[in-house]
Protein backbone atom coordinates (compact mmCIF):
# COMPACT_ATOMS: atom_id res chain seq x y z
CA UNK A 1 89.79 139.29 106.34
CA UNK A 2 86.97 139.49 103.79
CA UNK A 3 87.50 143.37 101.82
CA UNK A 4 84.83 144.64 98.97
CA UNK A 5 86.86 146.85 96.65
CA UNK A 6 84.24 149.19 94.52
CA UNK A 7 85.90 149.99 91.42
CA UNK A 8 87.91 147.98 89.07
CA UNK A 9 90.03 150.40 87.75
CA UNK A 10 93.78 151.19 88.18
CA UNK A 11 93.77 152.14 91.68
CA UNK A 12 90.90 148.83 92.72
CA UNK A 13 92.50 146.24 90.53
CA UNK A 14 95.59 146.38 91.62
CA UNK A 15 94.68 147.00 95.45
CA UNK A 16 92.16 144.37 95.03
CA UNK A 17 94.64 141.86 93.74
CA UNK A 18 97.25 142.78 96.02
CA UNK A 19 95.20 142.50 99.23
CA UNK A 20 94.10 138.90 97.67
CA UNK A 21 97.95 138.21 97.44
CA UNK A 22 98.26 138.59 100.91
CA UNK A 23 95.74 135.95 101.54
CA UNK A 24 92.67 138.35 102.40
CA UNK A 25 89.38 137.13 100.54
CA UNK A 26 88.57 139.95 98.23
CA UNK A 27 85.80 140.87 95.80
CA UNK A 28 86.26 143.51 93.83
CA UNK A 29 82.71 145.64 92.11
CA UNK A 30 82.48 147.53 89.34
CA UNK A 31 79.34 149.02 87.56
CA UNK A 32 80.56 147.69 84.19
CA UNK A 33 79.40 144.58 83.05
CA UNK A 34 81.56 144.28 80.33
CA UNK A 35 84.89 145.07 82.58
CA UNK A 36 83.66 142.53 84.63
CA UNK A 37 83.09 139.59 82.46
CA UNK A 38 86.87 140.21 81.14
CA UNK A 39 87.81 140.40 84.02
CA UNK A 40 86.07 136.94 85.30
CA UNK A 41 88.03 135.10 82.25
CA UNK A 42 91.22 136.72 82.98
CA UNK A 43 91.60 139.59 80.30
CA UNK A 44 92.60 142.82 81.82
CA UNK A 45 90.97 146.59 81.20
CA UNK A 46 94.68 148.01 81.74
CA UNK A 47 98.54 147.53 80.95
CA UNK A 48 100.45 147.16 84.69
CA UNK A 49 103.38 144.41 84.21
CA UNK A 50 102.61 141.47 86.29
CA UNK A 51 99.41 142.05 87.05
CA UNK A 52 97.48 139.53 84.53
CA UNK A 53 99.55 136.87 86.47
CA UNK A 54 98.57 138.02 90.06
CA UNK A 55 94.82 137.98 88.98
CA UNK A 56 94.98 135.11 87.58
CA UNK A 57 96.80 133.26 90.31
CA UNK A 58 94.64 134.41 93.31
CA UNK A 59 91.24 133.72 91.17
CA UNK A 60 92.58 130.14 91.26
CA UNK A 61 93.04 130.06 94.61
CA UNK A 62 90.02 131.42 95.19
CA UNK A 63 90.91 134.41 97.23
CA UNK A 64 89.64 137.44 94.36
CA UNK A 65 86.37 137.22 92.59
CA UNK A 66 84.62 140.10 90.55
CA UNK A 67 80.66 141.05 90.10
CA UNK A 68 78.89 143.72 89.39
CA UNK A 69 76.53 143.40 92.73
CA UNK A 70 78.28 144.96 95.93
CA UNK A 71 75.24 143.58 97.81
CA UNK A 72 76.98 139.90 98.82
CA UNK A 73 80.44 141.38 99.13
CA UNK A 74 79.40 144.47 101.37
CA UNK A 75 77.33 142.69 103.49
CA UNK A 76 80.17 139.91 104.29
CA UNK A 77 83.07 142.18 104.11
CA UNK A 78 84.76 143.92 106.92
CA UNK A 79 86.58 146.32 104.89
CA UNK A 80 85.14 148.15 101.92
CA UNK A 81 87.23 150.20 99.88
CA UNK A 82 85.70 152.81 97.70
CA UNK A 83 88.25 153.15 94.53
CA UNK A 84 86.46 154.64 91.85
CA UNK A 85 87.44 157.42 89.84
CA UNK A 86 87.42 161.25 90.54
CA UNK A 87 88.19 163.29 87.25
CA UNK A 88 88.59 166.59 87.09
CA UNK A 89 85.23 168.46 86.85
CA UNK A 90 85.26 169.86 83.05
CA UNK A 91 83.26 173.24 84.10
CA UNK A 92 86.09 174.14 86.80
CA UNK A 93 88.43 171.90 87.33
CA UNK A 94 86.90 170.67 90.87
CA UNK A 95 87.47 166.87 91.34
CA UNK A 96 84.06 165.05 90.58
CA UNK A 97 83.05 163.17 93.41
CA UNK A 98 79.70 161.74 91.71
CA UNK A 99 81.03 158.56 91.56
CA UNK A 100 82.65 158.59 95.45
CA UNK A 101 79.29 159.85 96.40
CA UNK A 102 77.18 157.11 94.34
CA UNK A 103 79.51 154.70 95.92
CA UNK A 104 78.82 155.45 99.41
CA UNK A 105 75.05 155.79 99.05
CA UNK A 106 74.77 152.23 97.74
CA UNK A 107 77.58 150.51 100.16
CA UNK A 108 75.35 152.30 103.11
CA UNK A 109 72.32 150.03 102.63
CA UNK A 110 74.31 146.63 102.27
CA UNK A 111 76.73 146.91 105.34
CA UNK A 112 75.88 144.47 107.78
CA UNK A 113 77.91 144.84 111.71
CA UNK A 114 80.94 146.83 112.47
CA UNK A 115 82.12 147.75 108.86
CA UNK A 116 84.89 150.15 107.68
CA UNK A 117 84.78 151.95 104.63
CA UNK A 118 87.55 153.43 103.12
CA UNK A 119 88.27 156.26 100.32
CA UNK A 120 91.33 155.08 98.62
CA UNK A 121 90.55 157.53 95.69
CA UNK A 122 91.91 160.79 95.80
CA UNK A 123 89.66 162.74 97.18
CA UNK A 124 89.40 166.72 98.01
CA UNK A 125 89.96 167.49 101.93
CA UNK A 126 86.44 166.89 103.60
CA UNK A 127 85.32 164.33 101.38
CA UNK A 128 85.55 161.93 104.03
CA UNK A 129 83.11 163.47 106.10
CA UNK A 130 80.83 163.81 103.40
CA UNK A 131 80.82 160.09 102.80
CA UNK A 132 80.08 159.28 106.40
CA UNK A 133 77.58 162.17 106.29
CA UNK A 134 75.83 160.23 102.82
CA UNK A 135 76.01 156.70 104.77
CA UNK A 136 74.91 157.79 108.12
CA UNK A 137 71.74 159.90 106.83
CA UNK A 138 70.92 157.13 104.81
CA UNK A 139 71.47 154.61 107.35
CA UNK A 140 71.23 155.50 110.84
CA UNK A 141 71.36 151.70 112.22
CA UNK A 142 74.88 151.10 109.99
CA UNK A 143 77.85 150.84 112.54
CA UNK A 144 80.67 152.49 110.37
CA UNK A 145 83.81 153.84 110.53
CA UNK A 146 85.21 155.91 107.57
CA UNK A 147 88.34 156.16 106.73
CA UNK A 148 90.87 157.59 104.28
CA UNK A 149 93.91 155.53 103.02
CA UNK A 150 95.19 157.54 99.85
CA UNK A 151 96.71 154.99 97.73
CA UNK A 152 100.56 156.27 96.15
CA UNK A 153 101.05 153.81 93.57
CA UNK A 154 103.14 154.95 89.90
CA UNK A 155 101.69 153.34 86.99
CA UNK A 156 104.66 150.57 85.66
CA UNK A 157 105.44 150.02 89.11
CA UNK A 158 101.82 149.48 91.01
CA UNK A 159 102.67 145.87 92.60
CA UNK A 160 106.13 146.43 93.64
CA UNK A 161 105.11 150.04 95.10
CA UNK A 162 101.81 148.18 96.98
CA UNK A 163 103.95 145.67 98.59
CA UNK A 164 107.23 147.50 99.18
CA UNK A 165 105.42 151.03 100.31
CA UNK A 166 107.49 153.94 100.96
CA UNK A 167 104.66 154.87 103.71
CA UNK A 168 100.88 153.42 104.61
CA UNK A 169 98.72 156.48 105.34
CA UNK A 170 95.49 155.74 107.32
CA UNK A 171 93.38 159.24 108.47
CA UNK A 172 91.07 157.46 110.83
CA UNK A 173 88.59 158.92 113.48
CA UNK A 174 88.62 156.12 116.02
CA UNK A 175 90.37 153.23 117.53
CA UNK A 176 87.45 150.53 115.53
CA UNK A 177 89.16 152.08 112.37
CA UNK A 178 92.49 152.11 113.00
CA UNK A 179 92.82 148.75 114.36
CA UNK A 180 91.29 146.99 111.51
CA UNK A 181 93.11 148.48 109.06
CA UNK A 182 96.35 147.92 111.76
CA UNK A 183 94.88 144.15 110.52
CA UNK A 184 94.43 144.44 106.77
CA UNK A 185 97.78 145.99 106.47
CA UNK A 186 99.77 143.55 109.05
CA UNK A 187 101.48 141.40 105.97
CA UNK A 188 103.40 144.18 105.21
CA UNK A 189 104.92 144.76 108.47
CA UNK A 190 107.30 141.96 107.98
CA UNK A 191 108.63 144.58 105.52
CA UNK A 192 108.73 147.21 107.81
CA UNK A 193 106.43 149.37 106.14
CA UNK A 194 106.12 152.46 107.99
CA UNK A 195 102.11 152.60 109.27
CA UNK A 196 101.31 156.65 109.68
CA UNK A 197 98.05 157.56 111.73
CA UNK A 198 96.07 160.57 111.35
CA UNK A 199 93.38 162.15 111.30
CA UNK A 200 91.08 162.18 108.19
CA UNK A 201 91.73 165.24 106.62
CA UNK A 202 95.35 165.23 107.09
CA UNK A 203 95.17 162.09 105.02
CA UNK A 204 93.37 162.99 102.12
CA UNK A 205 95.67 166.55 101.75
CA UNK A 206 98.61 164.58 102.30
CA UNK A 207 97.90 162.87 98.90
CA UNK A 208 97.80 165.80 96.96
CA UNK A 209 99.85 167.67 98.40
CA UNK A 210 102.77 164.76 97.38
CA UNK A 211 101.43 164.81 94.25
CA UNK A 212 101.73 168.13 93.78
CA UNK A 213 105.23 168.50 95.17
CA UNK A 214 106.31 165.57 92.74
CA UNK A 215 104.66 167.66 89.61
CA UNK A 216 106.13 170.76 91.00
CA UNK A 217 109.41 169.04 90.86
CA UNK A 218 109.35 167.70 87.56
CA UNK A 219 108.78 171.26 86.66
CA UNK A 220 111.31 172.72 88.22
CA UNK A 221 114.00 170.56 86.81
CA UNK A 222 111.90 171.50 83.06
CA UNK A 223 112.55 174.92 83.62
CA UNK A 224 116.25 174.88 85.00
CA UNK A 225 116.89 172.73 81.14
CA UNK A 226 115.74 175.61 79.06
CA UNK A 227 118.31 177.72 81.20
CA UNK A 228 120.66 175.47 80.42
CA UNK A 229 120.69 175.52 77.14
CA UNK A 230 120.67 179.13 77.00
CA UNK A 231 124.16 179.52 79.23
CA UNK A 232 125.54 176.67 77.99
CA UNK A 233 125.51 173.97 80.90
CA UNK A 234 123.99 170.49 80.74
CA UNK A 235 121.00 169.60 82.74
CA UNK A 236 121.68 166.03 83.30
CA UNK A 237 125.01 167.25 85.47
CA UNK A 238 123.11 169.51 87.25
CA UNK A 239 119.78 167.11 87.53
CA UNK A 240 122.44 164.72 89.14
CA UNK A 241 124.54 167.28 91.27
CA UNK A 242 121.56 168.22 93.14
CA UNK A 243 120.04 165.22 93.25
CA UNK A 244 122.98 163.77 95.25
CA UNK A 245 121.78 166.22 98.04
CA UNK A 246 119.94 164.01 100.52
CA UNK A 247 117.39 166.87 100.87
CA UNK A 248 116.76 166.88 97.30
CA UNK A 249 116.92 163.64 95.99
CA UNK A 250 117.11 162.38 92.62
CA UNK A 251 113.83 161.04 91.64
CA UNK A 252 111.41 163.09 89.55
CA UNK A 253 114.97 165.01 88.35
CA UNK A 254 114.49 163.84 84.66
CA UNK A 255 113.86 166.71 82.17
CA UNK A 256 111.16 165.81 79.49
CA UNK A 257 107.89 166.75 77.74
CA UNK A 258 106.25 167.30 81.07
CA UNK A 259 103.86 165.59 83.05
CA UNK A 260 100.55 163.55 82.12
CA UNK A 261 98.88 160.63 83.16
CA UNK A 262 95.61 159.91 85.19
CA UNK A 263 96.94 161.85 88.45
CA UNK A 264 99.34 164.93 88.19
CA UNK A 265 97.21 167.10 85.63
CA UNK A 266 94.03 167.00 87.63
CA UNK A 267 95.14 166.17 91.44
CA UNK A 268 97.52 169.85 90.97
CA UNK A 269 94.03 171.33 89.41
CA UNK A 270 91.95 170.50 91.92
CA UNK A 271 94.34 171.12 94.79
CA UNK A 272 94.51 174.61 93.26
CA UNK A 273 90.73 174.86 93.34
CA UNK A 274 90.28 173.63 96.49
CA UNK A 275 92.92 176.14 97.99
CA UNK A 276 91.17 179.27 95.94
CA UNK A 277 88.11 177.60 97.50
CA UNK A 278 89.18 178.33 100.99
CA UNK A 279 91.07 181.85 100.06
CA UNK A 280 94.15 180.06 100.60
CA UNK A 281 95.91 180.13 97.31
CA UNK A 282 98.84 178.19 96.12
CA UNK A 283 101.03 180.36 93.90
CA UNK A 284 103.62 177.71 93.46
CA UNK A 285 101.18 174.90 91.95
CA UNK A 286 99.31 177.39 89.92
CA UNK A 287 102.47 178.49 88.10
CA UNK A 288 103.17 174.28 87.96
CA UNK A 289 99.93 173.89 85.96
CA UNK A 290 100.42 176.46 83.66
CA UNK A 291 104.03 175.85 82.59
CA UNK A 292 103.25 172.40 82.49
CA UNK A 293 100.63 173.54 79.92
CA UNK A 294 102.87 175.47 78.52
CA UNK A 295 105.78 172.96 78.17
CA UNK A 296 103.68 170.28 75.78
CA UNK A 297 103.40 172.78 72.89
CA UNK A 298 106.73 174.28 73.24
CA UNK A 299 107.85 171.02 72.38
CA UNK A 300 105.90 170.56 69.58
CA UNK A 301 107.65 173.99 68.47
CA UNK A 302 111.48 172.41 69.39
CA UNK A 303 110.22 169.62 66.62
CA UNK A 304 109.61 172.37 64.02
CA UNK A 305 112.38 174.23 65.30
CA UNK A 306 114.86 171.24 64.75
CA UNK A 307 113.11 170.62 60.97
CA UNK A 308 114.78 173.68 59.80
CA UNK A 309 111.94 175.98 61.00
CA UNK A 310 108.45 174.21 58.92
CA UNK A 311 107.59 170.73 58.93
CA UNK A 312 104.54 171.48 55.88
CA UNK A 313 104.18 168.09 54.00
CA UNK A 314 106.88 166.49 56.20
CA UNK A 315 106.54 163.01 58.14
CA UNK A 316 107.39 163.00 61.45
CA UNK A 317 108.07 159.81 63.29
CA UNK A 318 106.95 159.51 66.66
CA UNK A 319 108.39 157.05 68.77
CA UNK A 320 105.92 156.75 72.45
CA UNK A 321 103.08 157.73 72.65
CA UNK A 322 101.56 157.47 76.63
CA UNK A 323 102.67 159.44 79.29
CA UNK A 324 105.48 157.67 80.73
CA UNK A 325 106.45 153.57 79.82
CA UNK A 326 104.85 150.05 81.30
CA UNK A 327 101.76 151.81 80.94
CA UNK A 328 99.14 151.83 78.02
CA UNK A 329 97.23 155.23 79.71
CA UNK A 330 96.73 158.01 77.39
CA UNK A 331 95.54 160.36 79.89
CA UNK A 332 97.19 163.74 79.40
CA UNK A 333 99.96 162.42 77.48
CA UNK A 334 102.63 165.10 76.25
CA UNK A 335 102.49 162.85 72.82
CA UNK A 336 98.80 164.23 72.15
CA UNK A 337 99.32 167.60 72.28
CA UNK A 338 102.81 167.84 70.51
CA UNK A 339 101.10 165.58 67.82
CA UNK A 340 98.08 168.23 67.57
CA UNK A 341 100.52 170.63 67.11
CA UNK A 342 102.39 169.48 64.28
CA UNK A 343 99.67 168.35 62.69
CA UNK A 344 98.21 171.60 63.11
CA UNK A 345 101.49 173.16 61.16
CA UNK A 346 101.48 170.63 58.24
CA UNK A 347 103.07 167.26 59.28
CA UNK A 348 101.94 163.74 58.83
CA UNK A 349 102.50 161.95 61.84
CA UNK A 350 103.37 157.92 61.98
CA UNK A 351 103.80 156.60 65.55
CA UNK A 352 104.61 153.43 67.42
CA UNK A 353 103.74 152.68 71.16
CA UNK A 354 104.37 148.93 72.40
CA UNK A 355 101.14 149.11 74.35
CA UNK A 356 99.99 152.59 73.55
CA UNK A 357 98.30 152.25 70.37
CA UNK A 358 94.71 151.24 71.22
CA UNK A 359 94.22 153.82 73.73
CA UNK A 360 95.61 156.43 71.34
CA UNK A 361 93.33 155.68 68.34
CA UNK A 362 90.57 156.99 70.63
CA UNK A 363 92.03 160.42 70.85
CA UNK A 364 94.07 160.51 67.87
CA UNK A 365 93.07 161.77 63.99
CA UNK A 366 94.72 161.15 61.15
CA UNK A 367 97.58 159.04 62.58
CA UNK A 368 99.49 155.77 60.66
CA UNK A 369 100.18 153.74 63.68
CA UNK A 370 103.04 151.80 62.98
CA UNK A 371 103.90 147.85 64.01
CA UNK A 372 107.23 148.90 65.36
CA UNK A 373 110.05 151.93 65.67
CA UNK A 374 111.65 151.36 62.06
CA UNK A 375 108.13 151.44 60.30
CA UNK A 376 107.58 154.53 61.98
CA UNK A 377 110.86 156.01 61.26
CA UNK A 378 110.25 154.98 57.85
CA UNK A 379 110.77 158.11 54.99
CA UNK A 380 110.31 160.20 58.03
CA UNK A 381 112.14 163.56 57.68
CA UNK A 382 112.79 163.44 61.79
CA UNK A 383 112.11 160.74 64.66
CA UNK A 384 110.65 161.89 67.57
CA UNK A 385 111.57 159.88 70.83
CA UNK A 386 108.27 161.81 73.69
CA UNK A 387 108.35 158.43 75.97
CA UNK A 388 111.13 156.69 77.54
CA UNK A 389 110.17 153.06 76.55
CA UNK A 390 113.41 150.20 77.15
CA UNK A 391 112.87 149.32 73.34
CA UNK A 392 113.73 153.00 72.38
CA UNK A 393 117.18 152.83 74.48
CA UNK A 394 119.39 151.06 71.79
CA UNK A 395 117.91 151.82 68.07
CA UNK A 396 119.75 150.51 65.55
CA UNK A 397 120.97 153.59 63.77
CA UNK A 398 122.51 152.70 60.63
CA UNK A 399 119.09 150.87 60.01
CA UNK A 400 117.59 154.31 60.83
CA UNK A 401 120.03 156.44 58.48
CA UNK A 402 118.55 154.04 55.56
CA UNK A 403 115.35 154.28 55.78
CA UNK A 404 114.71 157.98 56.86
CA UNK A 405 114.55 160.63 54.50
CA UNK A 406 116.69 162.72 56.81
CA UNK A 407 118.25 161.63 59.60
CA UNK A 408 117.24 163.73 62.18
CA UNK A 409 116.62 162.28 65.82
CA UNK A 410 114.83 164.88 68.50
CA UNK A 411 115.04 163.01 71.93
CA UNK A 412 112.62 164.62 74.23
CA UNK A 413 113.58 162.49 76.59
CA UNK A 414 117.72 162.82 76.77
CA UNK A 415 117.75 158.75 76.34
CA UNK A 416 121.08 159.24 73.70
CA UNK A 417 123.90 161.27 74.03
CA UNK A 418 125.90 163.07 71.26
CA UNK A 419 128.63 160.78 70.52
CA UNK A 420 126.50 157.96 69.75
CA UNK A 421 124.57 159.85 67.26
CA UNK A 422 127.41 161.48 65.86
CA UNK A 423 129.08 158.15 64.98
CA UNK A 424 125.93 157.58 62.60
CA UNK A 425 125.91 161.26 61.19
CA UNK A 426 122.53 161.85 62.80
CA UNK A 427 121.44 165.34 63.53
CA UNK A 428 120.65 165.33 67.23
CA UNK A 429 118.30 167.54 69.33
CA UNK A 430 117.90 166.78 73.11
CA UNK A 431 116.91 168.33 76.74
CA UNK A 432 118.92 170.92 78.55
CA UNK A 433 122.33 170.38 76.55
CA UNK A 434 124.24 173.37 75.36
CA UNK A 435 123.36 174.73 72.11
CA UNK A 436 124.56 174.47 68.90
CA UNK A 437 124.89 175.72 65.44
CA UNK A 438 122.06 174.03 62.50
CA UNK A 439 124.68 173.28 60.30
CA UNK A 440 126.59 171.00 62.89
CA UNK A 441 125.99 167.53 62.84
CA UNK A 442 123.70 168.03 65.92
CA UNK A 443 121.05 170.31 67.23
CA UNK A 444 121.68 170.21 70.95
CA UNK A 445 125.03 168.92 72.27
CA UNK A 446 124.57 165.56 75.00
């Protein structure tokens, strides 16, 4: 099948170049020229492991191209898949669906035949109708059929989750619709990808409303780890004791930082607007937001905490730096705020990020960004582990205890447990472990 995929981000790119994989003939659009021409020669606008080598493999076999015209490709294409980006509005919090709406408008005058467009951004309840509403008004004569196909893909794991889905989700409003995407989907069945039908709506709430359970979850399990420390238990047991429950699962069971990255923090916002939009309020994802909110600078506070109470001319070491690993998205990491905060209270901050960096120059002040973990651990008076990265999971520590000024390590994200520090005479502070005394070799047991 021939597909036009508008927008080159995240979500486009990688559907773009998946679909392509499959054998489809896909173009993907984007309004920037200077995404595309990187693009063209193989240089990617993102960090996703693997994907430089899928681009580059179907652009040789001439299956993806990229422009920045959506005429030619909309106008051949049976499919067109609108993937551009909806941030949160920064008035109220609504998702902004300028660019959704821009999108439509233009693919409206270059369809040609039986043509079905489809949101794969995240997009409020309703949307959908609004885009056929935009493309119909515009064009009476265009024979469409919109449809919404939320995408669920986790950033580090985009390929593998596009071609080994947990669930397809098409909201269609005819037969036309469903069968061709029945069609552009039918590679995957050999995988027995479960295909769910619905209606429209029910599609595009069913994407928040996951996300918003995940981020509720992650919450949850954030919360239960400060009780944990106060009576003494340990989170990970309990993270894994109810996680063996079928009805609970295990995933998203990992006490940190909290949440960030391009879709929790503003697909819970504007689910909450949306549902105070319709007098229809979710209690349970407001409270999310905020302690999520909340959880970012009390971590920044542990840090000070563990420091002996002020961290004033101190260096910190800070060892990840975007939201979660395989990623190089800044988005609402925990890492900016907790920075912001000790900077705020006196610290110098030196951080390392294997892909991080770049991104984080462009919201950071005032930060030595370090070539690797041991420069940035250098004469630090504590080391800071905010993002799970592989490298981080087996420092050399008696390199550490040399070059620190004090060997302190605060592990925000429970990757060590006590023994190994102890064997090192590191001062240890970690997630949901019982207390313990400052003078003791460590902070937090683990």
């Amino acid at each position: 099948m021939r597909i036009a995929v508008i927008g080159s981000g995240y979500v486009g790119l990688v559907s773009g170049a998946c679909f392509a994989d499959f054998g489809h003939r896909v173009t993907c659009v984007d309004v920037s020229a200077e995404k595309i021409a990187a693009l063209q020669v193989g240089r990617m606008p993102i960090f996703e492991p693997g994907l430089d080598q899928l681009v580059a493999t179907n652009v040789q076999a001439g299956r993806l191209s990229f422009t920045c015209d959506l005429s030619l490709p909309v106008a051949e294409a049976e499919v067109v898949f609108i993937a551009v980006g909806t941030p949160a509005r920064h008035r109220d919090g609504h998702a902004d669906l300028a660019y959704v709406y821009a999108a439509a408008a233009e693919v409206s005058q270059a369809v040609r035949g039986f043509t079905v467009v489809v949101t794969k951004s995240t997009v409020p309840v309703g949307t959908g109708d609004e885009v056929a509403r935009i493309i119909r008004e515009a064009n009476p004569a265009a024979d469409v059929s919109v449809v919404s196909n939320p995408e669920f893909l986790r950033e580090g794991a985009a390929i593998n989750d596009f071609k080994l889905p947990d669930r397809i989700i098409v909201g269609a409003e005819d037969e036309r619709g469903r069968d061709v995407m029945t069609e552009v989907y039918r590679p995957l069945f050999l995988n027995a990808a479960p295909m769910m039908f619905c209606d429209r709506r029910t599609a595009e709430l069913t994407k928040y409303a996951a996300n918003a359970f995940l981020a509720m979850k992650i919450t949850f399990i954030n919360e239960i780890a400060n009780l944990c420390e106060k009576v003494g238990a340990d989170v990970q047991d309990v993270a894994r004791g109810i996680g063996l429950d079928k009805r609970i699962g295990a995933k998203f069971l990992n006490p940190g930082p909290g949440y960030g990255g391009s879709c929790f923090p503003k697909d819970t916002l504007a689910l909450v607007k949306a549902a105070q939009e319709h007098d229809s309020p979710l209690r349970l994802i407001e409270t999310t937001v905020a302690v999520n909110d909340q959880r970012k600078s009390q971590m920044a506070r542990r840090v000070i905490v563990a420091c002996g109470g002020d961290v004033r001319g101190k260096t910190i070491g800070v060892l990840g730096l975007t939201f979660k690993p395989n990623t190089d998205d800044m988005r609402d990491a925990p890492s900016l705020a907790i920075i912001r905060v000790l900077q705020d209270a006196g610290a110098r901050i030196q951080a390392y990020d294997p892909e991080g960096v770049e991104a984080a120059r462009e919201h950071l002040d005032d930060v030595a960004f370090a070539p690797g973990p041991y420069e940035a651990a250098r004469d630090a008076h504590a080391l800071v582990i905010v993002t799970e990265w592989e490298s981080f999971r087996a420092l050399d520590f008696e390199r550490l205890g040399a070059i620190m000024a004090d060997p302190l390590l605060i592990d925000l994200r429970n990757v060590y447990r006590r023994a190994q520090l102890a064997q090192h005479g590191f001062r240890y502070a970690s997630i949901g472990r019982p207390a313990q005394s400052i003078s003791s070799p460590l902070l937090y047991a683990g």
